[in-house]
Protein backbone atom coordinates (compact mmCIF):
# COMPACT_ATOMS: atom_id res chain seq x y z
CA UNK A 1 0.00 0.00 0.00
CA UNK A 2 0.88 3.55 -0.68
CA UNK A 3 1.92 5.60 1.83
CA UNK A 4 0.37 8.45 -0.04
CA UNK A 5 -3.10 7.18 -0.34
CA UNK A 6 -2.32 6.73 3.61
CA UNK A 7 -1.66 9.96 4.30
CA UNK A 8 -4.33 11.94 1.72
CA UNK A 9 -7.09 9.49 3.39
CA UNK A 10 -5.87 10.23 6.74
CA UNK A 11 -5.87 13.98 5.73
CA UNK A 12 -9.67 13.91 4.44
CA UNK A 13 -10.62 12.15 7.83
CA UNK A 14 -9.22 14.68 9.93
CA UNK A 15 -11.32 17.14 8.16
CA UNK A 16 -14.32 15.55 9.10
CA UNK A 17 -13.16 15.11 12.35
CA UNK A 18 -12.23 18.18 13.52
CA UNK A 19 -13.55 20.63 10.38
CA UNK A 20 -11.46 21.59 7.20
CA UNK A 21 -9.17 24.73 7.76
CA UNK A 22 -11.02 28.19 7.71
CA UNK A 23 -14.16 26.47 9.08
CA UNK A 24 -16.81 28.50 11.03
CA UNK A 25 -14.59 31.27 9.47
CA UNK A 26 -16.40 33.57 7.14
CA UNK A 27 -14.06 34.88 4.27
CA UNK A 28 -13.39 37.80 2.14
CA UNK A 29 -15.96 37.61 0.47
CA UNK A 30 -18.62 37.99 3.83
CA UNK A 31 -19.35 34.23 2.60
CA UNK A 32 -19.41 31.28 5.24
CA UNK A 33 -16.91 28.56 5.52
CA UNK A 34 -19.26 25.79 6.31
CA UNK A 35 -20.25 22.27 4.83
CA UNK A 36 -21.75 23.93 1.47
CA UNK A 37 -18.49 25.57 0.97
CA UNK A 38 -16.65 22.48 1.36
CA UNK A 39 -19.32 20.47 -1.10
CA UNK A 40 -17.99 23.63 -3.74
CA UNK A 41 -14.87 21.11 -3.97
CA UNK A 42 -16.52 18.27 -4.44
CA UNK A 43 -16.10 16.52 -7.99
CA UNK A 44 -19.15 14.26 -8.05
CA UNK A 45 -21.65 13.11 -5.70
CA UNK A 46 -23.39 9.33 -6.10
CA UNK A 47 -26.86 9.58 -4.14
CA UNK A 48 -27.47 6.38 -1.75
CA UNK A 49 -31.37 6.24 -1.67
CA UNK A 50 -33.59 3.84 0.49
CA UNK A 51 -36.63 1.88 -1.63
CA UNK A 52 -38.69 4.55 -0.91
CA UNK A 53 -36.26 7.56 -2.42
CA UNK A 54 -35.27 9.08 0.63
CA UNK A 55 -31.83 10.28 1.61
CA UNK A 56 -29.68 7.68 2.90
CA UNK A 57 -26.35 9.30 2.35
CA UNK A 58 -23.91 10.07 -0.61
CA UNK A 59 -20.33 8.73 -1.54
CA UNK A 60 -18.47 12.24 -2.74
CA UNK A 61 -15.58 11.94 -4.81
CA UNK A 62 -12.78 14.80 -3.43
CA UNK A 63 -9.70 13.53 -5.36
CA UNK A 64 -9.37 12.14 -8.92
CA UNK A 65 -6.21 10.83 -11.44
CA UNK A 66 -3.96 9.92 -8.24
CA UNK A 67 -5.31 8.68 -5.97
CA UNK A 68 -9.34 8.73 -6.30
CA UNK A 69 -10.73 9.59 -2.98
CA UNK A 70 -14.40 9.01 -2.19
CA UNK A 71 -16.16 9.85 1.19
CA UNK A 72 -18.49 7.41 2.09
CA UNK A 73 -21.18 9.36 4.43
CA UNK A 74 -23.42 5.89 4.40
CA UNK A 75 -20.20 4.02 5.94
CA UNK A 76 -18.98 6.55 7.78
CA UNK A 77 -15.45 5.76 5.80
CA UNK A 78 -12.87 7.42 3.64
CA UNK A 79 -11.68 5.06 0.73
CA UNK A 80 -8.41 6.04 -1.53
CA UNK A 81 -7.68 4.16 -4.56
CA UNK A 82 -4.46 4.29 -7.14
CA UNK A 83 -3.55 1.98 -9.43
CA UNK A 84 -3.52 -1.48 -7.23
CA UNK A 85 -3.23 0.35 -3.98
CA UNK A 86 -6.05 1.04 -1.67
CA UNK A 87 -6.60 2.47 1.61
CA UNK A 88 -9.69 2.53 3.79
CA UNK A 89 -10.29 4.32 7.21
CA UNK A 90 -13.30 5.51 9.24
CA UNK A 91 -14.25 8.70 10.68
CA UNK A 92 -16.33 10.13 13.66
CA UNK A 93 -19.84 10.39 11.72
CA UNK A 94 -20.47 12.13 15.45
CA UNK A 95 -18.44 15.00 14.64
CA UNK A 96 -19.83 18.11 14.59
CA UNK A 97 -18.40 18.71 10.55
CA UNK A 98 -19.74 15.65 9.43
CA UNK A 99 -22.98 16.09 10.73
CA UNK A 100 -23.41 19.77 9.30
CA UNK A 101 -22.06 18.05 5.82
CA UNK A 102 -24.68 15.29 6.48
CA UNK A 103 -27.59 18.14 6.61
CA UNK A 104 -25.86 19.94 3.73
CA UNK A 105 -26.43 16.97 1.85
CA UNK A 106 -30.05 16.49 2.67
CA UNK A 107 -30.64 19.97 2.28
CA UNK A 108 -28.94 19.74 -1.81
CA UNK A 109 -30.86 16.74 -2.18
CA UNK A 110 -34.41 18.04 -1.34
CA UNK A 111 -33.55 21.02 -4.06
C-alpha cells in the first residue's frame, strides 16, 4: 500500500473530524466557511437512496487521477484508490463537521 493514499485518506478524515481549515470562518468575500463551501470542492456526488427515495447518504468523490478519494457518508469511511493500492479508514460520523455536511447533503438533495 501507498503511503500516499495513507496519508491523503488520513488527511480527508481529519477534516471531518475536527472541520477543514477556515471552518466556522467567514471569508473575504462575507461568505461562510461551512459544509456547502466544502461540497464547492466536491467533484461528483453518487446519491445512496432507500426503496422509498429518501436520503440515505452520498459517496463524494474529493480527489481524482492519483489517488481517487471518495467519502463514504453511508459508511462513515474514507476510501483512496491508485492503481492497485487502496486504503480505507473511518471517521467520527459524530463530529460536529460531518454532521453539518450530512444536513448539507439532505438539504442539496431536497432542491
Amino acid at each position: 500500500m501507498s503511503d500516499q493514499i495513507k496519508l491523503h485518506v488520513q488527511s480527508i478524515i481529519n477534516d471531518l473530524n475536527n472541520g477543514y481549515e477556515g471552518w466556522g470562518t467567514v471569508n473575504e468575500y462575507d461568505e461562510p466557511e461551512d459544509a456547502f463551501k466544502y461540497l464547492d470542492g466536491v467533484l461528483d456526488i453518487n446519491w445512496v437512496l432507500n426503496s422509498d427515495r429518501t436520503l440515505k447518504g452520498a459517496r463524494l468523490l474529493v480527489a481524482f487521477g492519483g489517488p481517487n478519494i471518495w467519502i463514504d457518508t453511508v459508511k462513515g469511511t474514507v476510501e483512496g484508490a491508485w492503481w492497485g493500492d487502496s486504503y480505507t479508514d473511518t471517521y467520527n460520523t459524530d463530529s460536529e463537521f460531518a454532521n453539518e455536511l450530512d444536513e448539507a447533503l439532505e438539504t442539496l438533495y431536497a432542491c
